[in-house]
C-alpha atoms as a PDB file:
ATOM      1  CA  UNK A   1     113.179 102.843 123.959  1.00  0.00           C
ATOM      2  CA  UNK A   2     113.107  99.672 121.787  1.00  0.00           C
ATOM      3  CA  UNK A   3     109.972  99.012 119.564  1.00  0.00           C
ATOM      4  CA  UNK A   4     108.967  95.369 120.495  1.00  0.00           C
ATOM      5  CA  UNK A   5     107.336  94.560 117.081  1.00  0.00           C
ATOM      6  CA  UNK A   6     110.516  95.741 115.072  1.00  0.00           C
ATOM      7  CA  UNK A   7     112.637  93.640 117.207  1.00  0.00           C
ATOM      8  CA  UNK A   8     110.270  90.481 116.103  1.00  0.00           C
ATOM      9  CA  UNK A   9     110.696  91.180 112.975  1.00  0.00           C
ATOM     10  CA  UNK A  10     113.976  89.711 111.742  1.00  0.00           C
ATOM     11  CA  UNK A  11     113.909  89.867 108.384  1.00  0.00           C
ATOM     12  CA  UNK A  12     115.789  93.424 107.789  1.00  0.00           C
ATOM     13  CA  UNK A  13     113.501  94.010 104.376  1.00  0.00           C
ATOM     14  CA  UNK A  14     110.282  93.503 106.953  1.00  0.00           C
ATOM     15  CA  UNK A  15     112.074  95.475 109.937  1.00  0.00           C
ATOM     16  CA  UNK A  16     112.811  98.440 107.495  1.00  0.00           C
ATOM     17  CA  UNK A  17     109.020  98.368 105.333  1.00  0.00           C
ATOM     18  CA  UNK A  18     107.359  98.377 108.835  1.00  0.00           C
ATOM     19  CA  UNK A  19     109.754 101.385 110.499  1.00  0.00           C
ATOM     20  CA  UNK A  20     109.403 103.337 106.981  1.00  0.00           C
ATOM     21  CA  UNK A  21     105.397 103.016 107.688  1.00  0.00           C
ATOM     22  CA  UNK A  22     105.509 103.520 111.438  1.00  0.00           C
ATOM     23  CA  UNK A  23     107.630 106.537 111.149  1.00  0.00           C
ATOM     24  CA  UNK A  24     105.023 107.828 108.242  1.00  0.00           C
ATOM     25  CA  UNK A  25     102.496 108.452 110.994  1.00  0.00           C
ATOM     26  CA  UNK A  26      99.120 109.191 110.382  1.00  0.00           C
ATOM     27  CA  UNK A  27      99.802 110.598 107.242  1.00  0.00           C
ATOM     28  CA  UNK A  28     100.697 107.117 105.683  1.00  0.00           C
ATOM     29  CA  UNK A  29     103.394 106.393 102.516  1.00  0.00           C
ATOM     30  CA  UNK A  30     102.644 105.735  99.257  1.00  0.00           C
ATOM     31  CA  UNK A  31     103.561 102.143  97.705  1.00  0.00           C
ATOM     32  CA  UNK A  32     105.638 104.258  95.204  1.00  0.00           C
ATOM     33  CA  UNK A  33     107.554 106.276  98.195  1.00  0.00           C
ATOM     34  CA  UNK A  34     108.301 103.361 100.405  1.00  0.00           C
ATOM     35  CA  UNK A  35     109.693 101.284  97.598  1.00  0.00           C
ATOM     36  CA  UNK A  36     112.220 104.602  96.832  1.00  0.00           C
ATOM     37  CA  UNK A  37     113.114 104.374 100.686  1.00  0.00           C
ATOM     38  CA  UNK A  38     113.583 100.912 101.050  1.00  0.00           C
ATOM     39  CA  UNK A  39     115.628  99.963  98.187  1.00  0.00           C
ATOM     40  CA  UNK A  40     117.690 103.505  98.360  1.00  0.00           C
ATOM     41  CA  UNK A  41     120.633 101.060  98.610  1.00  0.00           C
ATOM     42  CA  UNK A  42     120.855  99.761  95.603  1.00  0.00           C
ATOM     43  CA  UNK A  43     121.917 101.117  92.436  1.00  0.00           C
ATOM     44  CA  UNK A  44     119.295  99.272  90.369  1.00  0.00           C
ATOM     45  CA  UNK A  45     116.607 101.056  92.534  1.00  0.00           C
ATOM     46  CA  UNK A  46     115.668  97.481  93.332  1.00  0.00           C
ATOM     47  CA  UNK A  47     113.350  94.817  91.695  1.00  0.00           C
ATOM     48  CA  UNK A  48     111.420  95.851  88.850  1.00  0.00           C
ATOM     49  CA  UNK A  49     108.372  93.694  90.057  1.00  0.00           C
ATOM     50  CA  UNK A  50     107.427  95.450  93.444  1.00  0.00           C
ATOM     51  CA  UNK A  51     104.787  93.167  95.263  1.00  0.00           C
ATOM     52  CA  UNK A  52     105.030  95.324  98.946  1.00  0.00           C
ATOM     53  CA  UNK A  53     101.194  94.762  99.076  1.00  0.00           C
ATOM     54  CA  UNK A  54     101.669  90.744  99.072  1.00  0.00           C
ATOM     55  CA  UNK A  55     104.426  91.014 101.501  1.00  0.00           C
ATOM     56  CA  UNK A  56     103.074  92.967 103.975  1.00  0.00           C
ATOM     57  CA  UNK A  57      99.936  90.852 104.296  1.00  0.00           C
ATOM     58  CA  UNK A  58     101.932  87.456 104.153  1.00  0.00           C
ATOM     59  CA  UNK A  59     104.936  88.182 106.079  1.00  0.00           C
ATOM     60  CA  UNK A  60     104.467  91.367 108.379  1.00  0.00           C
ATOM     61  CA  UNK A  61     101.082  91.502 109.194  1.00  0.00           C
ATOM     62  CA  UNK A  62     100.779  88.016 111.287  1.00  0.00           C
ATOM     63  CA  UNK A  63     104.360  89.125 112.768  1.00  0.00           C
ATOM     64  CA  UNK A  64     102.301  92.203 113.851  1.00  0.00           C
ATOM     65  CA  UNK A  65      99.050  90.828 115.356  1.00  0.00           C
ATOM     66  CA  UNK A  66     100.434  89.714 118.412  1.00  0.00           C
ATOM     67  CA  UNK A  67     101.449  93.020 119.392  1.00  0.00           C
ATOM     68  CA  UNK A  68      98.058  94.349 118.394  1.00  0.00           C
ATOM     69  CA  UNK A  69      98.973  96.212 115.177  1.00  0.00           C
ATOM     70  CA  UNK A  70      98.407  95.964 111.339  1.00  0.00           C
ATOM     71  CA  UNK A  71      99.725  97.756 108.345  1.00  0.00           C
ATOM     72  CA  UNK A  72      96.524  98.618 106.107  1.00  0.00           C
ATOM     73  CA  UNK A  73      96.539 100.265 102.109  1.00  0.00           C
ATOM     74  CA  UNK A  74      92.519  99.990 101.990  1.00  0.00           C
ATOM     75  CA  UNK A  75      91.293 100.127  98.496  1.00  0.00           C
ATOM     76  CA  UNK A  76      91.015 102.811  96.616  1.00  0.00           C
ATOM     77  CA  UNK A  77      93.628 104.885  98.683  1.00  0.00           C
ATOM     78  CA  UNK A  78      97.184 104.542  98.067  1.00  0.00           C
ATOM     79  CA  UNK A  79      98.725 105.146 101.111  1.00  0.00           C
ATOM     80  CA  UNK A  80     100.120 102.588 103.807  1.00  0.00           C
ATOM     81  CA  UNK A  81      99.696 103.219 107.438  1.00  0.00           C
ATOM     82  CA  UNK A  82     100.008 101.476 110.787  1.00  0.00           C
ATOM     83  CA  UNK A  83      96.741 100.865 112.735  1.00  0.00           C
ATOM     84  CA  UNK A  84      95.876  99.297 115.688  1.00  0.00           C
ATOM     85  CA  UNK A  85      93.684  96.337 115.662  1.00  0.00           C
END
């Protein structure tokens, strides 16, 4: 079955960071995990500046409110998860 909100997002960096934190569950990732997973690509371990936190809320999470769902890190935790809204 196809996952509506990873279909709308095109972008394959979004697509990827917001499969890596659906497929986390409940448990959540930590910023430090999901960078390993999504730049395991690249031999460089990919960029050395690492702003997930600004992309998720700039670029994913307004992708994600139409179908109802937002990734969260709240403060003082360092985990991501998906939540409903």
């Amino acid at each position: 079955m196809s996952d509506p909100a990873a279909v709308a997002l095109t972008h394959w960096l979004y697509r990827r960071l917001y499969e890596i934190v659906r497929d986390a569950g409940d448990y959540g990732v930590t910023r430090d995990d999901l960078a390993r997973r999504l730049y395991a690509h690249r031999s460089d371990g990919g960029p050395a500046s690492n702003c997930i936190k600004q992309v998720i809320s700039a670029r994913i999470n307004p992708r994600l409110a139409k179908f109802g769902l937002v990734i969260r890190c709240g403060r003082g935790q360092s985990f991501y998860r998906l939540e409903k809204r």
